[in-house]
C-alpha atoms as a PDB file:
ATOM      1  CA  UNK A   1     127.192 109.953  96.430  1.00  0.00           C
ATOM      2  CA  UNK A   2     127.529 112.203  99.684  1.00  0.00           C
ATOM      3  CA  UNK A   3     123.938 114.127  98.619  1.00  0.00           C
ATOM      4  CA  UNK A   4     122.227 110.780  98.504  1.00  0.00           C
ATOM      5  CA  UNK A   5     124.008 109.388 101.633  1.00  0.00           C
ATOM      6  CA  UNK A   6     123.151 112.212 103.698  1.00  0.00           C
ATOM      7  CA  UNK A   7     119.431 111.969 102.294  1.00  0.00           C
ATOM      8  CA  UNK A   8     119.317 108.203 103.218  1.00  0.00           C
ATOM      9  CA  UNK A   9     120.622 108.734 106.353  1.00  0.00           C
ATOM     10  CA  UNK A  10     117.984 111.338 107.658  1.00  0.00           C
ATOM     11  CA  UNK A  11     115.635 108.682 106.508  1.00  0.00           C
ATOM     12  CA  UNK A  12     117.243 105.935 108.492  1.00  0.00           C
ATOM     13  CA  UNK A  13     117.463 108.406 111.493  1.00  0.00           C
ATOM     14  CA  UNK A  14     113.938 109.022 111.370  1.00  0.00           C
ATOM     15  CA  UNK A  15     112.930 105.608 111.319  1.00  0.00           C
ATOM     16  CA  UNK A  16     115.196 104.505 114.335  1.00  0.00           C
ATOM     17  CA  UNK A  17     114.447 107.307 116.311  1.00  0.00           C
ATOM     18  CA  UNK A  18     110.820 107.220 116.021  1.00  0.00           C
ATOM     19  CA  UNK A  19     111.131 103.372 117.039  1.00  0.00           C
ATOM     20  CA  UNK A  20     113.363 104.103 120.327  1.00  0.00           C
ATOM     21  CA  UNK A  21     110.510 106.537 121.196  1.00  0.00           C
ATOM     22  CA  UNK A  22     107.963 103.677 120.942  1.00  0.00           C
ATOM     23  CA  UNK A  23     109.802 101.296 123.048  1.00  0.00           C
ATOM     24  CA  UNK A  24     110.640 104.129 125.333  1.00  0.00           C
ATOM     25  CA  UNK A  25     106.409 104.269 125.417  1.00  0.00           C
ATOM     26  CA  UNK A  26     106.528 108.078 124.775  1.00  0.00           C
ATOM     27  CA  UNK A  27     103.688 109.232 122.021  1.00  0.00           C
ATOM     28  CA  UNK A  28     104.571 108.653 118.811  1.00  0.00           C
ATOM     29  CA  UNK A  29     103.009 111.862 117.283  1.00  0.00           C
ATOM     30  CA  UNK A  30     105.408 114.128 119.135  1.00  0.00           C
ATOM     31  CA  UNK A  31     105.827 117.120 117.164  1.00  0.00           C
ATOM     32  CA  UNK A  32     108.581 119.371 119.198  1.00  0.00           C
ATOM     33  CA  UNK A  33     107.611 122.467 116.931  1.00  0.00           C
ATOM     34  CA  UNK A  34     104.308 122.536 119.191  1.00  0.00           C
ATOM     35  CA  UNK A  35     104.114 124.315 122.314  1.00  0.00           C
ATOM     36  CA  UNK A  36     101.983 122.478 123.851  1.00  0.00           C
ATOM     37  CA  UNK A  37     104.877 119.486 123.749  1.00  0.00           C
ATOM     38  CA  UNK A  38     107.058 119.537 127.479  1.00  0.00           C
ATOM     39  CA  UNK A  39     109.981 121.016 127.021  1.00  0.00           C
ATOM     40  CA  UNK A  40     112.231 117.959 128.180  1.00  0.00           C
ATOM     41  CA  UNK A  41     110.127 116.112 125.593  1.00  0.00           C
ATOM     42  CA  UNK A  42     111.017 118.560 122.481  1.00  0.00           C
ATOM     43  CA  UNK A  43     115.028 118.687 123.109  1.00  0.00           C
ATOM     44  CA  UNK A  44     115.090 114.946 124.339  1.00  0.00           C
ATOM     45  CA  UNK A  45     113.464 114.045 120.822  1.00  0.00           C
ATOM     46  CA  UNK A  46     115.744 116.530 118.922  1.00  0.00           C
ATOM     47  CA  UNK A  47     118.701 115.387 120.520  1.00  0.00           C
ATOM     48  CA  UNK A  48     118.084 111.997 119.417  1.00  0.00           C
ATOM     49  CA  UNK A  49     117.332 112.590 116.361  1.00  0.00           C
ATOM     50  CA  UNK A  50     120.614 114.845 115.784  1.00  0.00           C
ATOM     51  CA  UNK A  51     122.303 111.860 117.460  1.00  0.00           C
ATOM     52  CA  UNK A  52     120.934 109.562 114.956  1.00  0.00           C
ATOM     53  CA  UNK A  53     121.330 111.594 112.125  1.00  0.00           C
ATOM     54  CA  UNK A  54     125.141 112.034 112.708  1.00  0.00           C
ATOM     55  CA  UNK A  55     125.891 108.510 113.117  1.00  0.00           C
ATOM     56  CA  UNK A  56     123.471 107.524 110.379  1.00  0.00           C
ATOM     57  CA  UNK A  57     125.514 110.063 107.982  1.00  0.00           C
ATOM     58  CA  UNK A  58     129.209 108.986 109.370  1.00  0.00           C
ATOM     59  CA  UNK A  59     127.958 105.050 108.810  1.00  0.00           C
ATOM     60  CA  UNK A  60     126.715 105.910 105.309  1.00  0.00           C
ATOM     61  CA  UNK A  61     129.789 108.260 104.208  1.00  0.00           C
ATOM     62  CA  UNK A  62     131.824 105.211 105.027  1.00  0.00           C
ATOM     63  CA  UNK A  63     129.988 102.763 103.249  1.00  0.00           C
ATOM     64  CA  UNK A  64     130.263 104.979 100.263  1.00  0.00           C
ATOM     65  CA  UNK A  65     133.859 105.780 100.771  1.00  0.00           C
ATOM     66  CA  UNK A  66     134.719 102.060 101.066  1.00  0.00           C
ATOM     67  CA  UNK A  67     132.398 101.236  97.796  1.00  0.00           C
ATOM     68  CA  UNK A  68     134.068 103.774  96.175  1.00  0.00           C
ATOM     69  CA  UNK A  69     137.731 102.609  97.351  1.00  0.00           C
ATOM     70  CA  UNK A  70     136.544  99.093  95.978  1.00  0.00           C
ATOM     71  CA  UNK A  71     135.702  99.647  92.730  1.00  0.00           C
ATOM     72  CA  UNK A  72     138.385 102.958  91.795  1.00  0.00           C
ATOM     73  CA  UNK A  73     141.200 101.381  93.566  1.00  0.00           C
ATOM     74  CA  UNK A  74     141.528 104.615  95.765  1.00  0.00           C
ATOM     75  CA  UNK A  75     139.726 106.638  98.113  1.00  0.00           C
ATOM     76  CA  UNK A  76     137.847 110.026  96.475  1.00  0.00           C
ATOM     77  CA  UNK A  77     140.171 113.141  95.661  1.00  0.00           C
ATOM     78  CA  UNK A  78     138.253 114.683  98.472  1.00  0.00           C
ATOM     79  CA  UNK A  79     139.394 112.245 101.179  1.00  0.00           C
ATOM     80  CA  UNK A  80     142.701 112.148  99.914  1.00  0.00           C
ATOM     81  CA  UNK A  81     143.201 115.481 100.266  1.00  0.00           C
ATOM     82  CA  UNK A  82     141.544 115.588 103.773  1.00  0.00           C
ATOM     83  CA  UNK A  83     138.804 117.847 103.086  1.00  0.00           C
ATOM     84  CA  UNK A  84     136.084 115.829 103.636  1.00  0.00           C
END
């Protein structure tokens, strides 16, 4: 469940972040790996995206947790130990 949650929530990352880029009317082929891309461009699009990606794995952890919590009747070992 945590692989697939993490791999999810890169996806929804990527999706939202390339939107907010849109809106913000910046191009929407940015690709930060090339150095012809400004600087405050490149981090400003990889901070967002780590942003993203972070919130879109604590949101989906959860989700799964709580799933999980529903339909065991308890949390996952891991949890319950505090490791994860």
């Amino acid at each position: 469940m945590g692989t697939g949650s993490a791999v999810l929530a890169g996806v929804v990352a990527n999706v939202l972040v390339t939107k907010i880029w849109k809106k913000a009317g910046k191009d929407s082929t940015l690709d930060p790996r090339d150095p012809r891309t400004p600087w405050r461009d490149a981090v400003a699009f990889a901070a967002l995206t780590g942003l993203a990606a972070g919130a879109a794995k604590v949101l989906m952890t959860r989700k799964a947790a709580e799933y999980y919590e529903k339909s065991a009747g308890h949390l996952p070992q891991a949890m319950q130990e505090g490791e994860a």
